[in-house]
Protein backbone atom coordinates (compact mmCIF):
# COMPACT_ATOMS: atom_id res chain seq x y z
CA UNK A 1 16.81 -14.16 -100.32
CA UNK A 2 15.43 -10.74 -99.12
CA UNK A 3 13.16 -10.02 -102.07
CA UNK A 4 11.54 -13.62 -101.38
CA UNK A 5 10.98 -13.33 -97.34
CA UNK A 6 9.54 -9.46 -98.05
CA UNK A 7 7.09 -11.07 -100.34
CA UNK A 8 5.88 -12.98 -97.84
CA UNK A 9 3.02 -11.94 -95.55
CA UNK A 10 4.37 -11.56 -92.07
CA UNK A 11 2.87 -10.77 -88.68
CA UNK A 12 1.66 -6.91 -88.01
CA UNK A 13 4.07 -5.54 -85.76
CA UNK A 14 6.40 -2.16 -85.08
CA UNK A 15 9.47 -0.87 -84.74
CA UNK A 16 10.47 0.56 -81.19
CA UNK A 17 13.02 2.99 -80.18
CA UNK A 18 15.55 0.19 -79.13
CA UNK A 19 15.82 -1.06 -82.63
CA UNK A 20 13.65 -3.94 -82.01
CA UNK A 21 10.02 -5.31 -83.06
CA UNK A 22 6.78 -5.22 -80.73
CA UNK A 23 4.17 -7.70 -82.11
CA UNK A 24 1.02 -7.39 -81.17
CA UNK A 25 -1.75 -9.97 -81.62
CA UNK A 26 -4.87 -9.29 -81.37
CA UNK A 27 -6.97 -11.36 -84.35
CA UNK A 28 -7.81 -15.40 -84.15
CA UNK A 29 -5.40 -17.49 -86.04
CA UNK A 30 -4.88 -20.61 -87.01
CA UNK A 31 -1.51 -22.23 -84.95
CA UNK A 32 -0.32 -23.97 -88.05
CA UNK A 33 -0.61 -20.30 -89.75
CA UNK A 34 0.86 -18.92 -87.39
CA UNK A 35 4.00 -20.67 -87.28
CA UNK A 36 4.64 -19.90 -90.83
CA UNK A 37 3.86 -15.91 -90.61
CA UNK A 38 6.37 -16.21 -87.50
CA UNK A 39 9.31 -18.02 -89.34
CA UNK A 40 8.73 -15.96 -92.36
CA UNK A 41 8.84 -12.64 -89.99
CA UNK A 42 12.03 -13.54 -87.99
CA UNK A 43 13.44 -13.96 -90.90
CA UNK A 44 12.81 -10.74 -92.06
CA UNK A 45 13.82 -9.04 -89.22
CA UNK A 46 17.07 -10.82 -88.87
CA UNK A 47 17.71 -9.45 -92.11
CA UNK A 48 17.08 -5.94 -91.14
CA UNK A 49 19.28 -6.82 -88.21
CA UNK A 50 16.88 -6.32 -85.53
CA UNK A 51 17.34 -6.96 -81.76
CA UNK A 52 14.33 -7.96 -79.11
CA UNK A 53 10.80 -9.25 -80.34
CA UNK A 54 7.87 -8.57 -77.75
CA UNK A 55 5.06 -10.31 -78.69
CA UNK A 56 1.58 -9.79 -76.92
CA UNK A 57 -0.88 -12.13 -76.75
CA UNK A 58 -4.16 -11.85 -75.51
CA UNK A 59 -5.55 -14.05 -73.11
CA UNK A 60 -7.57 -15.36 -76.27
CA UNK A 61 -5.02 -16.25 -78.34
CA UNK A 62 -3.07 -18.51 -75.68
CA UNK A 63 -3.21 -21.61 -78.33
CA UNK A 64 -0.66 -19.45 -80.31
CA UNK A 65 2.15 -19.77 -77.27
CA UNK A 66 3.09 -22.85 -78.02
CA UNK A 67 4.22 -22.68 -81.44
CA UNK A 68 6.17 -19.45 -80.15
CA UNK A 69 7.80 -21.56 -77.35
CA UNK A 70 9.13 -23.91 -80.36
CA UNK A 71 10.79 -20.85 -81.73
CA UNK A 72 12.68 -19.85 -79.04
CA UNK A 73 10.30 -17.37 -77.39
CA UNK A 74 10.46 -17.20 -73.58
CA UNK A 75 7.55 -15.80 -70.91
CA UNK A 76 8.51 -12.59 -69.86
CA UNK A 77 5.32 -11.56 -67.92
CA UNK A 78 1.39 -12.03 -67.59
CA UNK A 79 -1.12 -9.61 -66.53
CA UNK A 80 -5.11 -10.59 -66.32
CA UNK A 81 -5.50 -10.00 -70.24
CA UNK A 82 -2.41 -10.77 -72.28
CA UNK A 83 0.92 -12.77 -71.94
CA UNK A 84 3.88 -11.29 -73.05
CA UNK A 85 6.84 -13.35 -74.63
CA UNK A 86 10.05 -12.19 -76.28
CA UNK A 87 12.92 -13.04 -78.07
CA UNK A 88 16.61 -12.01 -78.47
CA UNK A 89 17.80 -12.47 -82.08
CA UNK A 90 21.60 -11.14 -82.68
CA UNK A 91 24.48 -13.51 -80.97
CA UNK A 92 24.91 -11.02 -78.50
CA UNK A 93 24.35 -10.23 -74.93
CA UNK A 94 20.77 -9.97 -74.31
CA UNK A 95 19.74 -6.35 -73.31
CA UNK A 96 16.16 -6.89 -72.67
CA UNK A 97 14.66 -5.39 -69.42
CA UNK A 98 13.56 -7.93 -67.07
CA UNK A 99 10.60 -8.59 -65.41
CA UNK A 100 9.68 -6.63 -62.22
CA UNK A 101 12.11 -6.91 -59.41
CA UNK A 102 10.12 -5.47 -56.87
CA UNK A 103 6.57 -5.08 -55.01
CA UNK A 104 6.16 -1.75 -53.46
CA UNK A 105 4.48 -1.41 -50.42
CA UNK A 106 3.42 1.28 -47.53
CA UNK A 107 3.46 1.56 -43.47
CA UNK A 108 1.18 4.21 -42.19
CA UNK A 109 2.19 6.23 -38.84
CA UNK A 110 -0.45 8.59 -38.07
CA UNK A 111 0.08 10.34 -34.50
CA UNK A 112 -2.30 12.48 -32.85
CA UNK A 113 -2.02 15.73 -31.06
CA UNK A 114 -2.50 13.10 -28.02
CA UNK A 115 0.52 11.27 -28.86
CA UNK A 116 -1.33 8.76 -29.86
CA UNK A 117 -0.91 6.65 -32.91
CA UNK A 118 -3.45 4.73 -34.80
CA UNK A 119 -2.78 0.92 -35.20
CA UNK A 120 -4.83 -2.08 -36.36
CA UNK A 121 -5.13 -5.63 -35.65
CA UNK A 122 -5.41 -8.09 -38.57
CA UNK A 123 -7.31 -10.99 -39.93
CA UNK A 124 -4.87 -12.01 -41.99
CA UNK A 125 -1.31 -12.14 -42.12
CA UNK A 126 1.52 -13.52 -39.88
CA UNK A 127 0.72 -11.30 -36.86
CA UNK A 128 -2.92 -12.68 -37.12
CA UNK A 129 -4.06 -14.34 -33.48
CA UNK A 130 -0.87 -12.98 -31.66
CA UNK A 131 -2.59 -9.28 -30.03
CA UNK A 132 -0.12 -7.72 -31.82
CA UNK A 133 -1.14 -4.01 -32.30
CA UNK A 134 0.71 -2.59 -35.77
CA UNK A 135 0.74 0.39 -37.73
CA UNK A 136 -1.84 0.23 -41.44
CA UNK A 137 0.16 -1.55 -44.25
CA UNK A 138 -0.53 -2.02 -48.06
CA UNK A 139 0.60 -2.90 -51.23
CA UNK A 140 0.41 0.13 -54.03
CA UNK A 141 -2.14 -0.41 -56.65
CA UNK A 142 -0.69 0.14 -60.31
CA UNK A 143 0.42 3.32 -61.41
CA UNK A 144 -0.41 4.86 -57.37
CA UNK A 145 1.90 7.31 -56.26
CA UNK A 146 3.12 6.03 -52.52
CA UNK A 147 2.06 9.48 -50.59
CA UNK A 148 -1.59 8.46 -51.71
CA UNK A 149 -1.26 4.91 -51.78
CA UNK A 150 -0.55 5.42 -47.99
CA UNK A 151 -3.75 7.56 -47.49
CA UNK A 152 -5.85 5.21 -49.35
CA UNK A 153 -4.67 2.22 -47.18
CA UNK A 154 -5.39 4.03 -43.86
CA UNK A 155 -8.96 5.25 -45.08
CA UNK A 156 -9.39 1.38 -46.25
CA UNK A 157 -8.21 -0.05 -42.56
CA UNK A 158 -9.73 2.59 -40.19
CA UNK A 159 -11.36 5.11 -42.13
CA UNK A 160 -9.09 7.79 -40.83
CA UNK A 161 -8.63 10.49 -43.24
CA UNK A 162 -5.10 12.04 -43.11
CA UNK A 163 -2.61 14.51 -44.76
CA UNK A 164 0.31 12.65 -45.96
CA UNK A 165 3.52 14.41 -44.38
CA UNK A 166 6.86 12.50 -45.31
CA UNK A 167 8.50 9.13 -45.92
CA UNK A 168 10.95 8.43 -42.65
CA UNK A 169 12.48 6.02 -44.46
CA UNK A 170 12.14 2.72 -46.43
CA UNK A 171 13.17 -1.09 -46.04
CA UNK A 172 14.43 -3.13 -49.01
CA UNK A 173 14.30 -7.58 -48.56
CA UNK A 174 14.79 -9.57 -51.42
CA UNK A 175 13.71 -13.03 -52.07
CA UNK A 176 10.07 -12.20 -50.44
CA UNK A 177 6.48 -12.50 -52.35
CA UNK A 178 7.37 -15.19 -55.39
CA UNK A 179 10.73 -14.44 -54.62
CA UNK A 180 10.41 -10.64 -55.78
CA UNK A 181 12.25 -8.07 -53.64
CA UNK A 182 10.27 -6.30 -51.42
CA UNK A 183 10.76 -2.16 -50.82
CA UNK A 184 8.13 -0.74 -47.76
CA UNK A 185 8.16 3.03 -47.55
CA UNK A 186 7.53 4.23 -43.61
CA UNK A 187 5.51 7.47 -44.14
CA UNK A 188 4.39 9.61 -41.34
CA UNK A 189 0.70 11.37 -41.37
CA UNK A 190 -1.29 13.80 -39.74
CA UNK A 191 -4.78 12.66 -39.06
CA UNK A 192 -8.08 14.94 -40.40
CA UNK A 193 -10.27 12.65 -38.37
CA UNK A 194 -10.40 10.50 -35.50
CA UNK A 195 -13.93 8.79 -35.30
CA UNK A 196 -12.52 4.92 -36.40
CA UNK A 197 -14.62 2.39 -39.09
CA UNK A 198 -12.61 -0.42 -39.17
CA UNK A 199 -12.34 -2.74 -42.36
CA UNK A 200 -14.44 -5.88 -41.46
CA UNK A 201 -13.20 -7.67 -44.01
CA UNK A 202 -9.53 -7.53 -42.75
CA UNK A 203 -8.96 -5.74 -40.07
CA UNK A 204 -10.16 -7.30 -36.63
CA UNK A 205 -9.16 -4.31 -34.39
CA UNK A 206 -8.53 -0.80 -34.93
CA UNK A 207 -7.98 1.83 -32.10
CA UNK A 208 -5.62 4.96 -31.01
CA UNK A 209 -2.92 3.78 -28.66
CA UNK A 210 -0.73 6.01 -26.60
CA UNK A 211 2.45 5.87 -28.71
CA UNK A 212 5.00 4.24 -25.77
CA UNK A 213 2.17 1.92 -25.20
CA UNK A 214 2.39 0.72 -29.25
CA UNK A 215 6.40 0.70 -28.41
CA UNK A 216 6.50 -1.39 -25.24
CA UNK A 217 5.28 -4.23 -27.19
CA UNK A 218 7.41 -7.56 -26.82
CA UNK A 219 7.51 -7.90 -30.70
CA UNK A 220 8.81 -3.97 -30.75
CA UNK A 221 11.78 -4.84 -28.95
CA UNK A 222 12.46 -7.93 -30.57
CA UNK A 223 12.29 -7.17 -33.96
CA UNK A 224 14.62 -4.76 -35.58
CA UNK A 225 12.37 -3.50 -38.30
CA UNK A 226 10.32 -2.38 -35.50
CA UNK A 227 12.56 -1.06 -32.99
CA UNK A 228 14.36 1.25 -35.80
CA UNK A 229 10.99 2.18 -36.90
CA UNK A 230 10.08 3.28 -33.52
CA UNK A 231 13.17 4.75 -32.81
CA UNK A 232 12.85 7.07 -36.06
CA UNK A 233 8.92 8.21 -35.32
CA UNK A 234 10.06 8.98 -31.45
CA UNK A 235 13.00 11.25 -33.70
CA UNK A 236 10.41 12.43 -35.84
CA UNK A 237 8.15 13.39 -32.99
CA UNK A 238 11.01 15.25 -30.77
CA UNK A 239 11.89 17.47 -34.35
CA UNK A 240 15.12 15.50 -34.14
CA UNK A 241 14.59 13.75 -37.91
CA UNK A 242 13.41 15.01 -41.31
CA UNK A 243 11.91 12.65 -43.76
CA UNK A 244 11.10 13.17 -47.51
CA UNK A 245 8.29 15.27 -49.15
CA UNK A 246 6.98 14.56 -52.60
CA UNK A 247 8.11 17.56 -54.80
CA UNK A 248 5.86 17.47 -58.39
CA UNK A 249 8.01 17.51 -61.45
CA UNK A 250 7.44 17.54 -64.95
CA UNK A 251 10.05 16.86 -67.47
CA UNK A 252 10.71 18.55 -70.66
CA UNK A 253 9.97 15.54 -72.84
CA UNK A 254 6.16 14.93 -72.51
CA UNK A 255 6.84 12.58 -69.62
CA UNK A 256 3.63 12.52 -67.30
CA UNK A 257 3.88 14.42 -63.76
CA UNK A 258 5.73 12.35 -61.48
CA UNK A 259 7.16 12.79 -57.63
CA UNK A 260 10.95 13.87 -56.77
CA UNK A 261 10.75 12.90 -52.70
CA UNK A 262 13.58 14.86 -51.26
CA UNK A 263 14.44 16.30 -47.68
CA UNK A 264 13.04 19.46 -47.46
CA UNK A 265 15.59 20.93 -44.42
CA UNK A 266 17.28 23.70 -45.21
CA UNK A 267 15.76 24.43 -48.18
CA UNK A 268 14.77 28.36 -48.40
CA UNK A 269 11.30 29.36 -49.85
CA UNK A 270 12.99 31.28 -52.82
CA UNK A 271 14.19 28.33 -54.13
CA UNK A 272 10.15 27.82 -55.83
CA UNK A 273 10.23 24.44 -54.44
CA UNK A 274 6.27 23.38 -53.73
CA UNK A 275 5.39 20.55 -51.47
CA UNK A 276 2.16 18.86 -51.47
């Protein structure tokens, strides 16, 4: 039975380090042809007793899902340009990662020498229409490390430049944007510049507030994300709290440079650490 299914032609994939198969399509083919190559290959890789089959498909070779649907295949994720799908083939537990759990997003608190902190009204959004006066939010961009994703979003709203300084803390809700968990890093930063551009596009107000002003707000004292968030930049402000600093790392195993975000209190200068 294995001489016969090797002779057949099968679909170009390779082997990853999991002991599974990552197929990736990338030339036209005819459904009906399809099929066959894919029976033919999951044969074959039952045999070698293979686990998980990715298969990528472009965006131009959707008429090929189907016939992988029929075989047991299951989405997994899309991005603009492909759609990935994957199968488990022992009668085991399935081990395959999941999909993304979470969206990672930003709050911005940049405070003057004045005291003042810069906050923006929006266009859109559930606070839009209310007067409410908040602090620059965002959602990182792919592969954006959060100290800069929270620089970009602040240039973006008010076109404030800043020096990122620490993370005060973050907030994790579940069951938020498609019913993804949601993590928001509160990072504190130091403005380089004060002269405000607002974002027309989404931002209908932008302006420095005196920082109990921005507190006294109804919703500040109403909502609890709010009032601990307040509560920790007053901290912050009076030298009472220390947040987390990105520290660079770079692993030993050709990983790319990535950020260790650590409190930085107590630690002594001989210890080599380097902050941005």
């Amino acid at each position: 039975m294995a001489n016969v299914v090797e002779n057949v032609e099968l679909l170009p994939a390779v082997c990853d380090e999991y002991g599974g198969i990552i197929v990736e399509m990338k030339e036209p083919m005819n459904p009906t042809v399809f099929h066959s190559m894919l029976i033919s290959s999951m044969e074959q890789w039952k045999l070698q007793g293979k686990k998980g089959v990715w298969m990528k498909l472009p965006i131009g070779l959707v008429n090929l899902v189907e016939m992988a649907v029929k075989e047991g295949f299951w989405y997994h994720h899309a991005e603009p340009e492909y759609l990935m799908l994957v199968y488990w083939i022992p009668k085991t537990y399935n081990t395959l990662p999941i999909n993304a759990t979470h969206r990672v997003r930003i709050g911005a608190v940049v405070m003057n020498d004045k005291r003042e902190i810069l906050v923006v009204q929006e266009k859109i959004g559930r606070f839009h229409g209310t007067g409410i006066w908040k602090i620059p939010t965002g959602a990182l961009d792919e592969g954006e490390d959060i100290f800069r994703a929270a620089m970009r979003e602040v240039k973006e709203e008010t076109g404030v430049d800043t020096e990122f300084m620490e993370i005060l803390g973050f907030r994790q809700l579940h069951k938020s944007f498609f019913q993804k968990s949601d993590m928001l890093f509160l990072c504190m930063l130091r403005p380089l510049s004060h002269d405000i551009q607002k974002q027309d596009s989404e931002i209908d107000a932008a302006r420095w507030i005196p920082f109990d002003e921005y507190a006294a707000q109804p919703v500040s004292q109403k909502h609890d994300l709010f009032r601990h968030m307040n509560d920790v930049c007053l901290a912050t402000l009076e030298k009472r709290y220390t947040g987390f600093t990105p520290l660079a790392i770079k692993s030993y195993f050709g990983d790319p440079l990535s950020y260790l975000y650590l409190n930085k209190h107590g630690l002594k200068s001989q210890n080599g650490i380097a902050h941005i």
